[in-house]
C-alpha atoms as a PDB file:
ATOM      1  CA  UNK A   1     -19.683 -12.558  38.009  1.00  0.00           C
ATOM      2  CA  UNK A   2     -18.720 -13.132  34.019  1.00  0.00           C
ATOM      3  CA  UNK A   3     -17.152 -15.109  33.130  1.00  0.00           C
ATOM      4  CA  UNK A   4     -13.244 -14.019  31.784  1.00  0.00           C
ATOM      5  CA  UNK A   5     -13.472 -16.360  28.458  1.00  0.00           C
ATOM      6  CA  UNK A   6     -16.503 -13.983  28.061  1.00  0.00           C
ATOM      7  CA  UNK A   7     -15.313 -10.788  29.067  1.00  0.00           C
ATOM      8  CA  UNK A   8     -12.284 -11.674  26.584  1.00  0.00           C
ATOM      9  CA  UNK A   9     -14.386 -12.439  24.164  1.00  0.00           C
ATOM     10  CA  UNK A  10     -16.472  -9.061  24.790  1.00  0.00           C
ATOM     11  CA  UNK A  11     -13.502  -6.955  24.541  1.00  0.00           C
ATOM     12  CA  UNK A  12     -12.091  -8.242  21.160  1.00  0.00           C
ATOM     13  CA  UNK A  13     -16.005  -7.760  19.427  1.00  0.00           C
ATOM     14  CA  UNK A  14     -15.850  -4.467  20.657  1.00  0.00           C
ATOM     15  CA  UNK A  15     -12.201  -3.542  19.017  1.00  0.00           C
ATOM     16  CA  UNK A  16     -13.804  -5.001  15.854  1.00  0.00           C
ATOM     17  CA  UNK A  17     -16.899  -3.019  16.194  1.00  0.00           C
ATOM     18  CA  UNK A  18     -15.217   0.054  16.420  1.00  0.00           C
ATOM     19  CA  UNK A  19     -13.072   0.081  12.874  1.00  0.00           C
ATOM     20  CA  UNK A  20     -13.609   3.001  10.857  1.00  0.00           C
ATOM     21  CA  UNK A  21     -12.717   1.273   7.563  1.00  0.00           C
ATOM     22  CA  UNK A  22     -15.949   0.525   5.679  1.00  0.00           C
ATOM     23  CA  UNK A  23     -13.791  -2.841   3.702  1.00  0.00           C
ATOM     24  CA  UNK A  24     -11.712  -5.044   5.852  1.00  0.00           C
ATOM     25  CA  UNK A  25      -9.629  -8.179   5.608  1.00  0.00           C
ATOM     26  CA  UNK A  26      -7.177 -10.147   7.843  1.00  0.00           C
ATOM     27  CA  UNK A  27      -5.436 -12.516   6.507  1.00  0.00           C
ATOM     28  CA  UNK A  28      -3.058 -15.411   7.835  1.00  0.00           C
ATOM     29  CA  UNK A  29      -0.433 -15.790   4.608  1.00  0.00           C
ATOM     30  CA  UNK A  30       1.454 -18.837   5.837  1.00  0.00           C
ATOM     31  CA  UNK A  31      -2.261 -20.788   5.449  1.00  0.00           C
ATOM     32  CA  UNK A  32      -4.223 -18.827   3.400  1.00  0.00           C
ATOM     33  CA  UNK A  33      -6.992 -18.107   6.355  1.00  0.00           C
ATOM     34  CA  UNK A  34      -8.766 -15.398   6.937  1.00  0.00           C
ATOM     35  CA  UNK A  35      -8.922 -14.444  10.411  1.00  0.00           C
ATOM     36  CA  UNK A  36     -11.548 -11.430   9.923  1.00  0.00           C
ATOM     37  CA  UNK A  37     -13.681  -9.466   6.934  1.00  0.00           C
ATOM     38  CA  UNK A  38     -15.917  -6.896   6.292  1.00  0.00           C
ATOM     39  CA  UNK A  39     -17.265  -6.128   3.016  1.00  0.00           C
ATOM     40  CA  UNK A  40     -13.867  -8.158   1.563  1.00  0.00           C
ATOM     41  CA  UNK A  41     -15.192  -7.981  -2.057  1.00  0.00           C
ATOM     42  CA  UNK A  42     -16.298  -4.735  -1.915  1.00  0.00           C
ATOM     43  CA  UNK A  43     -15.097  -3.346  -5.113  1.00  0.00           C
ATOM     44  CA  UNK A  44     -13.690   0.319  -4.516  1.00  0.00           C
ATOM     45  CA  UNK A  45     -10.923   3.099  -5.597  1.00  0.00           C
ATOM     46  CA  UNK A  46      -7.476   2.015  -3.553  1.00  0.00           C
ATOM     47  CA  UNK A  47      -5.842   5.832  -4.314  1.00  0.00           C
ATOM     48  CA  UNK A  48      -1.936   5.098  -3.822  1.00  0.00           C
ATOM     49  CA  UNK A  49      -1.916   1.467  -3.063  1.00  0.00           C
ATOM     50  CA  UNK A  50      -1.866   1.319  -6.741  1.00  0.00           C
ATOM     51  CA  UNK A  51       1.891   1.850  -6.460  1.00  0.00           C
ATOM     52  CA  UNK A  52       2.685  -1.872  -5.325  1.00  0.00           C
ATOM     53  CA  UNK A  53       1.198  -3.022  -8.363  1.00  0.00           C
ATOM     54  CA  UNK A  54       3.184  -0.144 -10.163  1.00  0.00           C
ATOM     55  CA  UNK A  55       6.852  -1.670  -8.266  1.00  0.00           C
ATOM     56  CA  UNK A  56       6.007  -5.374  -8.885  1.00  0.00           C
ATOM     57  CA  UNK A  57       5.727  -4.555 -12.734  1.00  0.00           C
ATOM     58  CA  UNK A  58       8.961  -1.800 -13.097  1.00  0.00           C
ATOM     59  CA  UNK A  59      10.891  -5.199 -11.222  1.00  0.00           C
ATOM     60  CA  UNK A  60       9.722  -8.014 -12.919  1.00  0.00           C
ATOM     61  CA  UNK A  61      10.612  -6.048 -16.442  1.00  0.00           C
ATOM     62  CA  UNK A  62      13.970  -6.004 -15.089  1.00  0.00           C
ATOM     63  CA  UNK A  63      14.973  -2.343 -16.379  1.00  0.00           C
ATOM     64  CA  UNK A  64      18.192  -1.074 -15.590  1.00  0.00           C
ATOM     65  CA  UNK A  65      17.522   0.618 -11.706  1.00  0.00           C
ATOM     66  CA  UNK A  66      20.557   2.604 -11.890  1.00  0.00           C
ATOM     67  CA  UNK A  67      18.977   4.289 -15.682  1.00  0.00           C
ATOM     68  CA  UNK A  68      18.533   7.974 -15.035  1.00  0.00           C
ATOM     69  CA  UNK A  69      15.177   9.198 -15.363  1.00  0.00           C
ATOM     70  CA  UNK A  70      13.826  12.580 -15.681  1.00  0.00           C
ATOM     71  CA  UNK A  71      10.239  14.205 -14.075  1.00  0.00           C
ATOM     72  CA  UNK A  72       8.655  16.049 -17.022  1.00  0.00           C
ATOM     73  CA  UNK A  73       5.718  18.001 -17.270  1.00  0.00           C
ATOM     74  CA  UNK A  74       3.841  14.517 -18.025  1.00  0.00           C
ATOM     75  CA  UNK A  75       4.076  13.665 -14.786  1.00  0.00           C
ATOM     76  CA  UNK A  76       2.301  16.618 -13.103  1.00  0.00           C
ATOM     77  CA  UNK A  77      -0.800  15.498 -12.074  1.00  0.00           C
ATOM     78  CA  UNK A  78      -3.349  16.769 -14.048  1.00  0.00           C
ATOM     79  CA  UNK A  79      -6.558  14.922 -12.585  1.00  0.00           C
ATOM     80  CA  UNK A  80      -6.377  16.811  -8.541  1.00  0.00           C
ATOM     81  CA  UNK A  81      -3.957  18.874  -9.166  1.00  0.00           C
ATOM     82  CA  UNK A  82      -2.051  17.628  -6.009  1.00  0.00           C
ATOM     83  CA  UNK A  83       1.388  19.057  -4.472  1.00  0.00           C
ATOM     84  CA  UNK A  84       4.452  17.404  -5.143  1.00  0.00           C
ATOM     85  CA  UNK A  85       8.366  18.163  -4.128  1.00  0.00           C
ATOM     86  CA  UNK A  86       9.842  16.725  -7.252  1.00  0.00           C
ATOM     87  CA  UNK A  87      10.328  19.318  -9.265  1.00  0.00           C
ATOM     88  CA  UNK A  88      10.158  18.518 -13.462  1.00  0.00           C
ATOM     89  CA  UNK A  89      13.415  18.737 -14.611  1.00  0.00           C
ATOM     90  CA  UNK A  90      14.829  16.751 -11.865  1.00  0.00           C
ATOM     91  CA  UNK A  91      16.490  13.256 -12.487  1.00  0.00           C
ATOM     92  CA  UNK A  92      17.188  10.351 -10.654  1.00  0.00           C
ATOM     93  CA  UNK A  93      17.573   6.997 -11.613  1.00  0.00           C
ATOM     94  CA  UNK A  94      14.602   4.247 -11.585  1.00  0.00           C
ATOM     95  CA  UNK A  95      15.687   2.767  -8.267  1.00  0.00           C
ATOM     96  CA  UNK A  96      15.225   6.329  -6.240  1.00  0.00           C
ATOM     97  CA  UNK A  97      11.983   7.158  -8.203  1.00  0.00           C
ATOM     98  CA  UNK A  98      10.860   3.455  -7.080  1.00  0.00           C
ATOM     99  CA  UNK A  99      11.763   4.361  -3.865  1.00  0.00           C
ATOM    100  CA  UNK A 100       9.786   7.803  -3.410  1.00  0.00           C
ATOM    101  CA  UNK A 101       6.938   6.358  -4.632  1.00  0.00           C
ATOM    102  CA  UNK A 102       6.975   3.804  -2.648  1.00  0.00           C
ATOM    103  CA  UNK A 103       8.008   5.157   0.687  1.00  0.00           C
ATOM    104  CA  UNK A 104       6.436   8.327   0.280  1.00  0.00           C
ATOM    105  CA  UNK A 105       3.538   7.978  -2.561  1.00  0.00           C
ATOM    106  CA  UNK A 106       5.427  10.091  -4.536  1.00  0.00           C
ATOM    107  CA  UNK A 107       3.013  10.474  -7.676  1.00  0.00           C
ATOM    108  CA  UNK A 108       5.523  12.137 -10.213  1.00  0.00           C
ATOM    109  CA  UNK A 109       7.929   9.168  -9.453  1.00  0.00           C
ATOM    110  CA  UNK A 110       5.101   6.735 -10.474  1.00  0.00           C
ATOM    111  CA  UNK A 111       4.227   8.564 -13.103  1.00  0.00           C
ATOM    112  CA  UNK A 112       7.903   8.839 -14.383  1.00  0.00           C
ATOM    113  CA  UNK A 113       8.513   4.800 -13.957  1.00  0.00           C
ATOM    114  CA  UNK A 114       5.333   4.470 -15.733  1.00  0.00           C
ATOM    115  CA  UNK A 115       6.462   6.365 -18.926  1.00  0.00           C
ATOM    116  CA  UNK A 116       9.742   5.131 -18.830  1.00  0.00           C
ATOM    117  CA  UNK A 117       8.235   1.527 -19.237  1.00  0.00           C
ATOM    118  CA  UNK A 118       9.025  -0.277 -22.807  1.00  0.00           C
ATOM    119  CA  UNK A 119       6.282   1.178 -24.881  1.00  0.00           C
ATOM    120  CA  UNK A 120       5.521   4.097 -22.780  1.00  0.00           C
ATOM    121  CA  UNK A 121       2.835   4.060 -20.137  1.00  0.00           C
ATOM    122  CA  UNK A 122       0.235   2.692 -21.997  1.00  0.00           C
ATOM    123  CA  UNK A 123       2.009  -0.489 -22.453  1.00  0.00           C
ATOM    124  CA  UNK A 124       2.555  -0.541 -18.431  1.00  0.00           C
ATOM    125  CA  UNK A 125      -0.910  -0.162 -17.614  1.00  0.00           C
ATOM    126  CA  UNK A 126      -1.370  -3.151 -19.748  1.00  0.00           C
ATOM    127  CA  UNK A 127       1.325  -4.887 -17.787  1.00  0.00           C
ATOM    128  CA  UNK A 128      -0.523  -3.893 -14.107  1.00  0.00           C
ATOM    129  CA  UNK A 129      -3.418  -5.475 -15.555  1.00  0.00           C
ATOM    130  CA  UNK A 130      -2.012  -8.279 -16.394  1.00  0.00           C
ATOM    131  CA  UNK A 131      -0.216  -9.279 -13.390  1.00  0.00           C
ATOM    132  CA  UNK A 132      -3.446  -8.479 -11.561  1.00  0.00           C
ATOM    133  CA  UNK A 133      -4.905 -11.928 -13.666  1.00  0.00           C
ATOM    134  CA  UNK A 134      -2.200 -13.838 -13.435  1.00  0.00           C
ATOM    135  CA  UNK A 135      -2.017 -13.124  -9.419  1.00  0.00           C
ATOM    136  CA  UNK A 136      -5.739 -13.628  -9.165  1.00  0.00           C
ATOM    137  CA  UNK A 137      -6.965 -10.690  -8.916  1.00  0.00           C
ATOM    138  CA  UNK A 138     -10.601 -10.471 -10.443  1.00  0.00           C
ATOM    139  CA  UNK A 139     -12.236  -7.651  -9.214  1.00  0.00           C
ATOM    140  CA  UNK A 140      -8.857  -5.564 -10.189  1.00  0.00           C
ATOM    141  CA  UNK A 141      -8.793  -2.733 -12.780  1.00  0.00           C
ATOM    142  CA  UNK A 142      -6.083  -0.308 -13.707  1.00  0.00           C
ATOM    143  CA  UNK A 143      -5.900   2.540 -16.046  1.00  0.00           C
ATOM    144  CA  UNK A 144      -3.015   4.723 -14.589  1.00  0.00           C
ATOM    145  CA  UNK A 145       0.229   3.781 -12.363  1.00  0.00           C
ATOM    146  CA  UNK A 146      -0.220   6.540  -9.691  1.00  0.00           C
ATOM    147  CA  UNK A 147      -3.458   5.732  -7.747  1.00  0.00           C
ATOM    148  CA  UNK A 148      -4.518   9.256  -8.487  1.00  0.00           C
ATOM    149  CA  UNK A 149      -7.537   7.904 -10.928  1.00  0.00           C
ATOM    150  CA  UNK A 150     -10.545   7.175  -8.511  1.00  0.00           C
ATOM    151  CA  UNK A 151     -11.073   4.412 -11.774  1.00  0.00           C
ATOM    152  CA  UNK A 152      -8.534   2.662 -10.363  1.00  0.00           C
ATOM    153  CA  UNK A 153     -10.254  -0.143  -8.341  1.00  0.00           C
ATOM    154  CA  UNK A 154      -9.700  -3.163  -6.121  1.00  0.00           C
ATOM    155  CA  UNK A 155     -11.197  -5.453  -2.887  1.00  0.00           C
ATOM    156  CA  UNK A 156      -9.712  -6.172   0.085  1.00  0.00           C
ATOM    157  CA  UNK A 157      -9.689 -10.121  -1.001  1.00  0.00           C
ATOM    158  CA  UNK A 158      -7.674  -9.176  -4.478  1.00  0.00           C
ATOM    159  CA  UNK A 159      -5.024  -6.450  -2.326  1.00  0.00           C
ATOM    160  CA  UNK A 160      -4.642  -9.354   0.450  1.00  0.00           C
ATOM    161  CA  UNK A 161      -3.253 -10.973  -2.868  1.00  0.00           C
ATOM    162  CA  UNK A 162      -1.010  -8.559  -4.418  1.00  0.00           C
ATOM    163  CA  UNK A 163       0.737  -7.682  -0.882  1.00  0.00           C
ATOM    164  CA  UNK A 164       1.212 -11.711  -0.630  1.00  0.00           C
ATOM    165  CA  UNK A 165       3.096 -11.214  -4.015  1.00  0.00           C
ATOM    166  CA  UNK A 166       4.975  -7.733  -3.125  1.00  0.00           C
ATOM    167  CA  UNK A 167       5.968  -9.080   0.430  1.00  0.00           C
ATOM    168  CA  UNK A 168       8.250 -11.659  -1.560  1.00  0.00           C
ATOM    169  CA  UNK A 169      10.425  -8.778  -3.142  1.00  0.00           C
ATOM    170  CA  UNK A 170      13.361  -7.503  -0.608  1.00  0.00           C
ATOM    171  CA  UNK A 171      13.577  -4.401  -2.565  1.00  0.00           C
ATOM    172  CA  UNK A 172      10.266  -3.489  -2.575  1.00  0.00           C
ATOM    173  CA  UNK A 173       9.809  -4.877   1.846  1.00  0.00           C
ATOM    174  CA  UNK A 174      12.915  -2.467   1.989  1.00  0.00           C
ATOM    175  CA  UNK A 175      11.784   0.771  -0.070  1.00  0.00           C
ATOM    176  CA  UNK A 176       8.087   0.962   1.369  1.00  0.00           C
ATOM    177  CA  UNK A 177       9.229   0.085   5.207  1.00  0.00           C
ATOM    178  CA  UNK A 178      12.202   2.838   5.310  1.00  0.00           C
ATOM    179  CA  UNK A 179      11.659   5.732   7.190  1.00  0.00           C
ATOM    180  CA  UNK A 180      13.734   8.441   5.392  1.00  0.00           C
ATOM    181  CA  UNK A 181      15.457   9.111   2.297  1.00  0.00           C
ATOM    182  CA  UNK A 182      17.303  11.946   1.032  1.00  0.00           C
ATOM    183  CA  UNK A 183      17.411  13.363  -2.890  1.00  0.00           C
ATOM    184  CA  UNK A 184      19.792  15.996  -4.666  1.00  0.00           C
ATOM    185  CA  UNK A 185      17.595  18.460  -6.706  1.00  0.00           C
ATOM    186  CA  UNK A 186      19.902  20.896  -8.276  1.00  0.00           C
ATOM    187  CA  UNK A 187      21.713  22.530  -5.564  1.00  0.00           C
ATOM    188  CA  UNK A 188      19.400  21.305  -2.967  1.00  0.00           C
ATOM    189  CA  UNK A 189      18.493  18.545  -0.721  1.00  0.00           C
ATOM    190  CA  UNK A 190      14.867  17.562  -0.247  1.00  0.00           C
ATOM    191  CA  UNK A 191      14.194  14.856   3.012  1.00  0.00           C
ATOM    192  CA  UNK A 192      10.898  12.521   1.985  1.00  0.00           C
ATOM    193  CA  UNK A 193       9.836  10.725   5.248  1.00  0.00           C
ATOM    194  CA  UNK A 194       7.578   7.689   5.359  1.00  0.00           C
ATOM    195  CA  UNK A 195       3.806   8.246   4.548  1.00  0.00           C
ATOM    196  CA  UNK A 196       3.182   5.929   7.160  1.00  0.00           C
ATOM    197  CA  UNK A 197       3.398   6.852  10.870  1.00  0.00           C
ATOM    198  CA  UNK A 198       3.222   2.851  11.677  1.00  0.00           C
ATOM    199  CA  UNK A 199       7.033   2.283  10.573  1.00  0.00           C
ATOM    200  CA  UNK A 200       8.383   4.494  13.752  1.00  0.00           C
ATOM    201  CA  UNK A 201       6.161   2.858  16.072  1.00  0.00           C
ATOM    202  CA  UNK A 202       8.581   0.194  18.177  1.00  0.00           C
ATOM    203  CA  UNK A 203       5.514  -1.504  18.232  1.00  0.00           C
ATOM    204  CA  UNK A 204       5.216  -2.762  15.192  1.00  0.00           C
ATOM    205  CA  UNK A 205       6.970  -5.049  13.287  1.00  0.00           C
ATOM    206  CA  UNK A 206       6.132  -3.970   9.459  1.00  0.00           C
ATOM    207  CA  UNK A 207       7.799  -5.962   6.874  1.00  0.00           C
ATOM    208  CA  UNK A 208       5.547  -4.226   3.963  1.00  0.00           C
ATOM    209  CA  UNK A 209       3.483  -1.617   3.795  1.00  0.00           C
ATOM    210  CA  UNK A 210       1.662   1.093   1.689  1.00  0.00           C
ATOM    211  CA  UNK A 211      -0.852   4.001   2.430  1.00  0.00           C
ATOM    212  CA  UNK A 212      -3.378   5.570   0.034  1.00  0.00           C
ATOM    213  CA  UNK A 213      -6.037   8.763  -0.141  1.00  0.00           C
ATOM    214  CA  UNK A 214      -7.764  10.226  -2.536  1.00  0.00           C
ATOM    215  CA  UNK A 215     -11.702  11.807  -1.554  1.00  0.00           C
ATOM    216  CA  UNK A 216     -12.889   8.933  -3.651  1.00  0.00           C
ATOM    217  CA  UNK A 217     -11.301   6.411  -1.797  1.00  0.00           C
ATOM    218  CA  UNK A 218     -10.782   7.750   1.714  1.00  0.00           C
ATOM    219  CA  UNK A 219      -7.538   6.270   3.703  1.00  0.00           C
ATOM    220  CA  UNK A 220      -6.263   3.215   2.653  1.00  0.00           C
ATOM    221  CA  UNK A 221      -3.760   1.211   3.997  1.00  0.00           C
ATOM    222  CA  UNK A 222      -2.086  -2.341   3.515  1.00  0.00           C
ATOM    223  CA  UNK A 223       0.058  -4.437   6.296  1.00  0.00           C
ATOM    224  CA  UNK A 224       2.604  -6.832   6.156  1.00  0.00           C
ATOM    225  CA  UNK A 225       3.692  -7.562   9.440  1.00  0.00           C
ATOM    226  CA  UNK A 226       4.477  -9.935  12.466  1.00  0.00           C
ATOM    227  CA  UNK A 227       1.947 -10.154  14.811  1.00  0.00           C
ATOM    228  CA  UNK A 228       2.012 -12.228  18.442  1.00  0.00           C
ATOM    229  CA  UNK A 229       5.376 -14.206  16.065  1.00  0.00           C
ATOM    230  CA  UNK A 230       3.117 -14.974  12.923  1.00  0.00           C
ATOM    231  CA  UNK A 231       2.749 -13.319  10.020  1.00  0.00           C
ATOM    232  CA  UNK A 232      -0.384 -11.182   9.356  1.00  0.00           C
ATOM    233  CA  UNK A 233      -1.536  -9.602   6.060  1.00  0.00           C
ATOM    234  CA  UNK A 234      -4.336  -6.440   7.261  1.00  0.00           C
ATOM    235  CA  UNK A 235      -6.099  -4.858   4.747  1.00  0.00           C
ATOM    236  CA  UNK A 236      -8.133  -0.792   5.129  1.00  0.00           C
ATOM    237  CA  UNK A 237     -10.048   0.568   2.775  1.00  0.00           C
ATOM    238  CA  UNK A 238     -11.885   3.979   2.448  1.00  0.00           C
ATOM    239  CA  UNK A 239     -11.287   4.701   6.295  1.00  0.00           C
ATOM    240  CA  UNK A 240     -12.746   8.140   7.863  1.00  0.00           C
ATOM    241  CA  UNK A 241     -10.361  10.692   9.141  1.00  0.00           C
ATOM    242  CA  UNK A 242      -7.308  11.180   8.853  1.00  0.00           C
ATOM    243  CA  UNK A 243      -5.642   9.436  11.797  1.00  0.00           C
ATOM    244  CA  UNK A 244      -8.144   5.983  11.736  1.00  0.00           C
ATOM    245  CA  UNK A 245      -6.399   3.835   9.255  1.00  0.00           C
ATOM    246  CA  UNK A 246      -3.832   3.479  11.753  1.00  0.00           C
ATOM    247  CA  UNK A 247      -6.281   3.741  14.677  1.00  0.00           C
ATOM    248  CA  UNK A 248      -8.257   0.668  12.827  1.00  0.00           C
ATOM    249  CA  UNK A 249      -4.818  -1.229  12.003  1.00  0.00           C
ATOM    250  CA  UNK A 250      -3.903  -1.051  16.309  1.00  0.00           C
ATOM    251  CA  UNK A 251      -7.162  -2.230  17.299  1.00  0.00           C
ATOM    252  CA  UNK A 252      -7.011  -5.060  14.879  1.00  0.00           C
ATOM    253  CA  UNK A 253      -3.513  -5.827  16.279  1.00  0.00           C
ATOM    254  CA  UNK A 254      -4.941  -5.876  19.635  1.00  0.00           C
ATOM    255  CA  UNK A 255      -7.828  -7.980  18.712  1.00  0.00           C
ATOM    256  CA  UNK A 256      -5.220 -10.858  17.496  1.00  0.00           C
ATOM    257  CA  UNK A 257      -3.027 -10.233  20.630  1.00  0.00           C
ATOM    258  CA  UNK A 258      -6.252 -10.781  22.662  1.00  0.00           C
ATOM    259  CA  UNK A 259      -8.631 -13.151  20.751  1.00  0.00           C
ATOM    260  CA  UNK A 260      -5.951 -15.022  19.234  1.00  0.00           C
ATOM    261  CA  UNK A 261      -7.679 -15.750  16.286  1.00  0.00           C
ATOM    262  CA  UNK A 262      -5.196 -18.723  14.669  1.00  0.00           C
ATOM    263  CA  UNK A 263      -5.595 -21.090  17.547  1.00  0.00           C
ATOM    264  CA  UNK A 264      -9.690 -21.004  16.159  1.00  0.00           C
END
């Protein structure tokens, strides 16, 4: 008969075996541990999760959040041509465009808070940069605020850093964890829902959060939450399909539930 230590320790191996994220990290915040990696210092695109970087900077400059700013035909992407539902001509102030982009990787609100930065967007690239160094980051590289650039690069070890850093800010835990919010565009209303599907699971507790895709960088995702009462940093990069970031980011979850990994 096996043994059930064994047959425990079977099950969680096979969770792990069986992410579809090619980079991987786990990381216990509170200590600095990490509870599980694959390929952490790969160096790849991270698509929207670029935008964390993009709310720590537009905070720490301390612009005015209730300034009105305005999409433009600058802020159309020009590099996939993607979709957006912010129409140019539309204004809102910094906090709402802060909060589409985060909530709902809204690219012409990054772009917008990005141009609106002292010294135009340039100047804020510099900035992302920046704080990348000063946080640690050495394998980070910026050259545009929306994530839509597939020269926009990072490693799971550097992103375990920044969402350390971003986790600290109640605006941004608030703006990237909330699962609707509502804008006025000319006579209209437009509903933006959460990119992630993780924040209206009862199952999770998600104090930060952030999703990313671009065909250069397949799904990406980055975790803040509370798992089995501690606190758990999970980082996804370039996962296949559409659906296995958050497929990866449950069988992780049950992995700690099951293998316990901070009692090691």
């Amino acid at each position: 008969m096996r043994h059930p230590k064994a047959a425990t320790v079977n099950r969680a191996n096979a969770q792990l075996a069986a992410l579809r994220s090619s980079a991987v990290l786990v990381l216990d915040p509170k200590t600095q541990r990490v509870l599980y990696q694959k390929n952490a210092h790969a160096v790849m695109p991270i698509a929207s999760l670029t935008k964390l970087m993009t709310a720590l900077v537009v905070l720490e400059a301390k612009q005015d959040m209730k300034e009105m700013l305005t999409v433009t035909q600058a802020d159309v992407d020009r590099l996939k041509y993607s979709s957006s539902r912010l129409r140019v001509g539309t204004r809102l102030s910094r906090s709402s465009m802060l909060h589409l982009a985060l909530m709902s990787s809204e690219n012409r609100a990054a772009s917008a808070l990005g141009r609106n930065y002292p010294g135009g967007t340039g100047k804020f690239v510099e900035a992302m940069n920046a704080k990348a160094r000063a946080l640690g980051m050495r394998s980070t590289r910026y050259v545009e605020p929306t994530g839509l650039s597939s020269a926009n690069v990072s490693s799971p070890e550097d992103l375990a850093r920044l969402v350390v850093a971003v986790e600290k800010n109640p605006l941004i835990r608030r703006y990237s964890t909330d699962r609707h919010f509502t804008i006025r565009q000319a006579r209209e209303q437009t509903v933006y829902r959460n990119s992630n599907r993780l924040t209206a699971s009862r199952s999770w507790k998600i104090r930060l959060q952030k999703t990313g895709y671009i065909s250069e960088a397949g799904r990406c995702m980055v975790l803040h939450a509370v798992v089995k009462g501690r606190a758990t940093v999970m980082v996804f990069l370039n996962s296949q399909g559409k659906l296995s970031r958050a497929a990866d980011a449950n069988r992780v979850r049950a992995w700690l539930t099951t293998f316990n990994p901070w009692r090691r």
